[in-house]
N, C-alpha and C. Protein backbone atom coordinates (compact mmCIF):
# COMPACT_ATOMS: atom_id res chain seq x y z
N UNK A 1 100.69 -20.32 99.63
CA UNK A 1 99.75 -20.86 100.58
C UNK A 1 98.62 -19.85 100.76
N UNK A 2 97.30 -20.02 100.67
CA UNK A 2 96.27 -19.37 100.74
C UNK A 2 95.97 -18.80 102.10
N UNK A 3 95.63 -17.75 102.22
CA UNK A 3 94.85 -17.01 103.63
C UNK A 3 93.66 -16.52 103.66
N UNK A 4 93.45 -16.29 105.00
CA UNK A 4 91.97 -15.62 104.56
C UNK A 4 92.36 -14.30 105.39
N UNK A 5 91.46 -13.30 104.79
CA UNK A 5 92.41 -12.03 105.01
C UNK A 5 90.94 -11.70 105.70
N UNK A 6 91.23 -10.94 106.46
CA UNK A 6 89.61 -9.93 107.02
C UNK A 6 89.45 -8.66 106.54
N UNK A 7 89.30 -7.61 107.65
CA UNK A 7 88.75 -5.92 107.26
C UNK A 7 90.08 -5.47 106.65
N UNK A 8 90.25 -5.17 105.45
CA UNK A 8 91.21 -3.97 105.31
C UNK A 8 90.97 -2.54 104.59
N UNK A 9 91.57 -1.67 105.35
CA UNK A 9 91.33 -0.50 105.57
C UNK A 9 92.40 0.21 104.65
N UNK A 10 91.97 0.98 103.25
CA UNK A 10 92.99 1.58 103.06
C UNK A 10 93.33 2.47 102.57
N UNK A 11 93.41 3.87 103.01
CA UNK A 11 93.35 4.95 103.22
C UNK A 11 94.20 5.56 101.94
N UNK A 12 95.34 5.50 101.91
CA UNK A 12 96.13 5.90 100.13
C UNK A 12 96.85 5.28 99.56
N UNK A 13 97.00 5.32 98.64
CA UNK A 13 98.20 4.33 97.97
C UNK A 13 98.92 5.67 96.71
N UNK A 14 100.29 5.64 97.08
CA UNK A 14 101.11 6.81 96.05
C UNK A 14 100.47 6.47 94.58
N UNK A 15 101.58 7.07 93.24
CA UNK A 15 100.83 6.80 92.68
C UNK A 15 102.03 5.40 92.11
N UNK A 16 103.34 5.49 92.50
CA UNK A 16 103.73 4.33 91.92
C UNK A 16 103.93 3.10 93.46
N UNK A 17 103.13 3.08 93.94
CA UNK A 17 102.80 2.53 95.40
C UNK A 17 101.88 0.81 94.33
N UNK A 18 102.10 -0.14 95.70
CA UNK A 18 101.36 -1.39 94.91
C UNK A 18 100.79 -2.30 96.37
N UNK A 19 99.32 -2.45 96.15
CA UNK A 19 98.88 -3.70 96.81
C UNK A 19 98.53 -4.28 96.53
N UNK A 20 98.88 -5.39 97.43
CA UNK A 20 98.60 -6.56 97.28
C UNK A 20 97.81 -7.62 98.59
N UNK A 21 96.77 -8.62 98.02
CA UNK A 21 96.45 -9.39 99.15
C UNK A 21 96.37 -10.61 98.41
N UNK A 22 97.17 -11.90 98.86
CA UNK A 22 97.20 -13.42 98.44
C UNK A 22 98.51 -13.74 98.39
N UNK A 23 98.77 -14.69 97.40
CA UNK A 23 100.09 -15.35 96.52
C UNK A 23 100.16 -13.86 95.34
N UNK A 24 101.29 -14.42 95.40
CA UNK A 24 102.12 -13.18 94.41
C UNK A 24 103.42 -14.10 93.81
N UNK A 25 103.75 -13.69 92.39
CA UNK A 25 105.13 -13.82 92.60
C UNK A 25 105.81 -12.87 92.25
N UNK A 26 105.71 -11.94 92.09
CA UNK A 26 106.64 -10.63 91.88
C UNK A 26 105.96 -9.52 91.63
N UNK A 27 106.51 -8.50 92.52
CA UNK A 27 105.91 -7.09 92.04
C UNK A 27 107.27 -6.44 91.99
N UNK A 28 106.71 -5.81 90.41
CA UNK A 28 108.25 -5.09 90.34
C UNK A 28 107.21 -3.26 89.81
N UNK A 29 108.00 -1.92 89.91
CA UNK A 29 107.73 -0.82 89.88
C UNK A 29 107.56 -0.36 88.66
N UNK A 30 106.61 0.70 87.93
CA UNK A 30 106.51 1.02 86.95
C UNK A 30 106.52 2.58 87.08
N UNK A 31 107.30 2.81 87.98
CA UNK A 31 107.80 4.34 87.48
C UNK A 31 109.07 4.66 88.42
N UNK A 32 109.88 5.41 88.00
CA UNK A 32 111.01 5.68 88.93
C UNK A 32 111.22 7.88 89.32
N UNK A 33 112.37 7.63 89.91
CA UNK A 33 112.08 9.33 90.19
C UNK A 33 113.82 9.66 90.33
N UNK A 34 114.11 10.73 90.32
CA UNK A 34 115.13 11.19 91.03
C UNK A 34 115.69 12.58 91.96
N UNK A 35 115.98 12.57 92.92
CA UNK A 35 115.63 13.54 93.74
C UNK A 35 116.87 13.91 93.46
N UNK A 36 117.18 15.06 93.89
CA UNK A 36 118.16 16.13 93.90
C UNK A 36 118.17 16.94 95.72
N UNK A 37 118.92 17.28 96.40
CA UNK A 37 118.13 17.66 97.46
C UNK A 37 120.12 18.48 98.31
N UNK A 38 119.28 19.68 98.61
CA UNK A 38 121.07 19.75 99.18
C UNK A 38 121.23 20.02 100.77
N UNK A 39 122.09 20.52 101.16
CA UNK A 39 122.20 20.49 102.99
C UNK A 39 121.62 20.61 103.86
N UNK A 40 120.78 19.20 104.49
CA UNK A 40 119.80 19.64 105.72
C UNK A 40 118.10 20.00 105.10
N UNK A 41 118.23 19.29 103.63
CA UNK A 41 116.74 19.12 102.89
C UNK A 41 115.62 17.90 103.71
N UNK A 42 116.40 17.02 104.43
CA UNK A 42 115.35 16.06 104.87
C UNK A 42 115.68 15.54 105.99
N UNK A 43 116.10 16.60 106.99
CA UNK A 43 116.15 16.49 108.63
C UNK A 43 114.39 16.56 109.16
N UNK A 44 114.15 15.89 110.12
CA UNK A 44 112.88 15.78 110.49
C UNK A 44 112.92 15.91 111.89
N UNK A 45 112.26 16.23 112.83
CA UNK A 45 111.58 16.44 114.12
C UNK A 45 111.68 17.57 115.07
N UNK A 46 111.90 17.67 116.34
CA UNK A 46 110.75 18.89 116.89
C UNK A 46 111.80 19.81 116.99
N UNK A 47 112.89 19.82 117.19
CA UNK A 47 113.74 20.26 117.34
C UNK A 47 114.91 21.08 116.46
N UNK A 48 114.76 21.13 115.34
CA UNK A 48 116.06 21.00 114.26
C UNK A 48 116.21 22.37 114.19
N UNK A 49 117.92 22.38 114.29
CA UNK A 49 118.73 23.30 113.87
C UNK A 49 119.73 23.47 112.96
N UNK A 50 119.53 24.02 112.11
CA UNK A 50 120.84 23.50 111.06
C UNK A 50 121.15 25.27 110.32
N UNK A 51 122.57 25.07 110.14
CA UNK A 51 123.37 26.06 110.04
C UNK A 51 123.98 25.62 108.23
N UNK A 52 123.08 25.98 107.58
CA UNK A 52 124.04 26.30 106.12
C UNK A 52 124.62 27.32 105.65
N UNK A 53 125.57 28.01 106.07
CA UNK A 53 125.81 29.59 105.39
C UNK A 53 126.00 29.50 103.65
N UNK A 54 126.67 27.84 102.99
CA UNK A 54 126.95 28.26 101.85
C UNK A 54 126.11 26.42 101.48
N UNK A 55 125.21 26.13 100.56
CA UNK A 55 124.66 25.20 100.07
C UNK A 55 124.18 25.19 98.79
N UNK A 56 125.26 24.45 98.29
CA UNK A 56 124.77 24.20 96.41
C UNK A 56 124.61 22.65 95.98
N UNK A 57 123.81 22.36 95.35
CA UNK A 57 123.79 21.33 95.10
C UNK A 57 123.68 20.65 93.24
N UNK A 58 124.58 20.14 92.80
CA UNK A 58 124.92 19.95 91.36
C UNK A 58 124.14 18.86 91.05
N UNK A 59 123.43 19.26 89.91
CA UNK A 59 122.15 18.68 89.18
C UNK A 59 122.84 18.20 88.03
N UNK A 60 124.14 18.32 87.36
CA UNK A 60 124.77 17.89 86.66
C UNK A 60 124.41 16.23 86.44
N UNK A 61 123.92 16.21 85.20
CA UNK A 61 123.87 14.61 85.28
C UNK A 61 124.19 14.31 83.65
N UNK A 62 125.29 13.74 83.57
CA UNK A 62 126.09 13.61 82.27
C UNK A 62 125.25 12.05 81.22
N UNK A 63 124.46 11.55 82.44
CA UNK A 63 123.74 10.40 81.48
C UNK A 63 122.93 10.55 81.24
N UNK A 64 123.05 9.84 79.90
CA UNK A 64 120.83 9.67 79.21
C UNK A 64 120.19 8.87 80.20
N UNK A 65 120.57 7.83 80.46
CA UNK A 65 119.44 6.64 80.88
C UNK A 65 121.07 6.13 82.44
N UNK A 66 119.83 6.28 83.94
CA UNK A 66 120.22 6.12 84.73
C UNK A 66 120.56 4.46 85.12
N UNK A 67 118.98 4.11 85.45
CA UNK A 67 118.86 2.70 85.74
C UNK A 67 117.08 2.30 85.23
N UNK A 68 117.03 1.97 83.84
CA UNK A 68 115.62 1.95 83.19
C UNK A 68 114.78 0.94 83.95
N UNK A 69 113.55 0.97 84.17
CA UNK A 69 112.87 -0.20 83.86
C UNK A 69 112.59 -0.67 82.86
N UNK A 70 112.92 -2.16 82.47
CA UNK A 70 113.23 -2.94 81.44
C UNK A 70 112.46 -4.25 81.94
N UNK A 71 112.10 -4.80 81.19
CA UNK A 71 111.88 -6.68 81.24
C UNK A 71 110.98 -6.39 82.31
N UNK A 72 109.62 -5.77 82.13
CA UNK A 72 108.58 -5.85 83.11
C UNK A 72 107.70 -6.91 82.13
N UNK A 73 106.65 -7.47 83.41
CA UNK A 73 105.87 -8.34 82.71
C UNK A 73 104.71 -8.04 83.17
């Protein structure tokens, strides 16, 4: 169903980030990532206290291919 869209404003887009304004029928991603991250890597706000005396984190990754993007159109 059609709209009418007004002012848009838009300040950044990542780089595997996607917009869109109308009908669509699918947006699918064309890049993927994988983080690694170990104890108390992505606590956030004003306050934080965190106590790691011992933090390792295993990067071990025994596969070639995780979860590909495949069958994009």
């Amino acid at each position: 169903m059609p709209g009418i869209v007004g002012v848009v404003q838009i300040l950044q887009i990542g780089s595997s980030g996607v917009f869109n304004v109308g009908d669509i029928y699918k947006v699918t991603p064309y890049s993927n990532a994988k983080t690694f991250s170990g104890a108390g890597s992505f606590n956030t706000g004003d306050y934080v206290a965190v106590n790691n005396p011992y933090s390792a984190t295993n990067t071990y990754d025994a596969d070639v291919i995780d979860e590909p993007i495949a069958f994009t159109l």
